[in-house]
Protein backbone atom coordinates (compact mmCIF):
# COMPACT_ATOMS: atom_id res chain seq x y z
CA UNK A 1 95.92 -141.86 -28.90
CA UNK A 2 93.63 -140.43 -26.15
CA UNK A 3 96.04 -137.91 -24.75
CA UNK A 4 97.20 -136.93 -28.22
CA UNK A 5 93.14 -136.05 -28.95
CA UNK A 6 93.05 -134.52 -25.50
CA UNK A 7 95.84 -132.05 -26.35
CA UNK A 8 94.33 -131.15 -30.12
CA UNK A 9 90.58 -130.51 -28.15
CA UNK A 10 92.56 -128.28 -25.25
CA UNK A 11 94.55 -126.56 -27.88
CA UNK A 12 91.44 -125.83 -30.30
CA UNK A 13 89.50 -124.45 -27.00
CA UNK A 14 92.70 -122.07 -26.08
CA UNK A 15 92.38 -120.70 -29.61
CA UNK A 16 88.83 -119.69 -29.19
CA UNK A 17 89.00 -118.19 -25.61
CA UNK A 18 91.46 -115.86 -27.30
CA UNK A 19 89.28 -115.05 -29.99
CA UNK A 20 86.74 -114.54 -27.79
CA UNK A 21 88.81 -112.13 -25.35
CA UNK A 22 89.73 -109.64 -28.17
CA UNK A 23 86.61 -109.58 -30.08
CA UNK A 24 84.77 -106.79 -29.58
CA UNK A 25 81.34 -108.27 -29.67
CA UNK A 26 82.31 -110.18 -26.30
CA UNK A 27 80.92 -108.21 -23.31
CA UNK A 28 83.77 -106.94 -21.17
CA UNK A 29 82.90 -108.50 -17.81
CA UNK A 30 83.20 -112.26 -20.06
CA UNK A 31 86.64 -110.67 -21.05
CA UNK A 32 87.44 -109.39 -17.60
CA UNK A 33 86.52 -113.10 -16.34
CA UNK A 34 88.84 -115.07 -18.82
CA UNK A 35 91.52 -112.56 -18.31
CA UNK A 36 91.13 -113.44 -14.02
CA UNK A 37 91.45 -116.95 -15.03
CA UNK A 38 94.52 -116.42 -17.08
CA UNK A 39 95.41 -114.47 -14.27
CA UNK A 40 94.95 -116.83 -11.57
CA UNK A 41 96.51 -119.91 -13.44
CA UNK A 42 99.90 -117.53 -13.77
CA UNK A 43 100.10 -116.18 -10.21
CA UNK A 44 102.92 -117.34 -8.35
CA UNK A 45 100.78 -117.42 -5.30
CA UNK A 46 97.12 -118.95 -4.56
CA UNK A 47 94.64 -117.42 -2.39
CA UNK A 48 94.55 -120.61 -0.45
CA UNK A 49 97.65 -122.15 -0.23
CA UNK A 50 99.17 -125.86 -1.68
CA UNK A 51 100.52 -126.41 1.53
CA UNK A 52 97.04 -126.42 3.18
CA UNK A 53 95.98 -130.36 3.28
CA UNK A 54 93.24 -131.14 -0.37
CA UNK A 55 91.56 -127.56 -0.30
CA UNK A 56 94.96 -126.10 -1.25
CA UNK A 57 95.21 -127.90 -4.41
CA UNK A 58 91.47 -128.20 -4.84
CA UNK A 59 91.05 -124.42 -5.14
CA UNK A 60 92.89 -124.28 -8.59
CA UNK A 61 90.99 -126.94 -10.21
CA UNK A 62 87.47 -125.14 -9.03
CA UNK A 63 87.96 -121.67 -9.39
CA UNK A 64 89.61 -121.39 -13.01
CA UNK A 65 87.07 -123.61 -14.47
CA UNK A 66 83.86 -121.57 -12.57
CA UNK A 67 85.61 -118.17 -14.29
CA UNK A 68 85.73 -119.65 -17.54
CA UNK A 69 82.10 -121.36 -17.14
CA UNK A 70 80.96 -117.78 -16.18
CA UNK A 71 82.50 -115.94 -18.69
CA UNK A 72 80.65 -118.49 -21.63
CA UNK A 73 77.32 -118.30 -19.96
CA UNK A 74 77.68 -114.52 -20.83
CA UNK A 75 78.90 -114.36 -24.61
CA UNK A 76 76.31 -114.78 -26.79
CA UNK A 77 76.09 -117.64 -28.70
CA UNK A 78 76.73 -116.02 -32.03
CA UNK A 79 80.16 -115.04 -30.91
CA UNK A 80 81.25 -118.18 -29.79
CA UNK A 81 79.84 -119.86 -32.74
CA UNK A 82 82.08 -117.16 -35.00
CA UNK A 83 84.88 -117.56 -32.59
CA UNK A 84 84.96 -121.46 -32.62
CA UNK A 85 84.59 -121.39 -36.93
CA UNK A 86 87.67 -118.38 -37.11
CA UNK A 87 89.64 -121.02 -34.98
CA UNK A 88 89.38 -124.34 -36.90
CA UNK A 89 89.60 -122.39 -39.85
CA UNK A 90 93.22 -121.28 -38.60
């Protein structure tokens, strides 16, 4: 039941970051920010590698979430209000 709730929550927060990153009202460094993080969660390489004892593996799971964190301090709140309604409405 928990991961199942987990899943719906991380899927309804996907569908909003990529309302945000094509609306227009969204300032384009918060686009250029969600767009490293999509970026950086792709790339076949890390800046500091897995193989590199904890900090290898510790980078992904600090720097994706501080882009995205960065990104929503800077969209207004009206947007992500719109945003969030456009996605539960779809």
């Amino acid at each position: 039941m928990r991961l199942k709730s987990v899943a719906e929550n991380l899927r309804r927060k996907i569908k909003v970051y990529q309302l945000v990153m094509t609306d227009s009202r969204s300032p384009k460094f918060a686009r250029c920010l969600l767009w490293l993080a999509v970026g950086y969660t792709l790339m076949p390489f890390d800046i500091i590698p897995d193989f590199i004892p904890v900090i290898g593996h510790v980078d992904d799971a600090v720097i994706v979430p501080l882009l995205v964190f960065l990104a929503l301090r800077i969209i207004p709140a009206e947007v992500m209000e719109d945003c969030r309604r456009r996605a539960e409405e779809a």
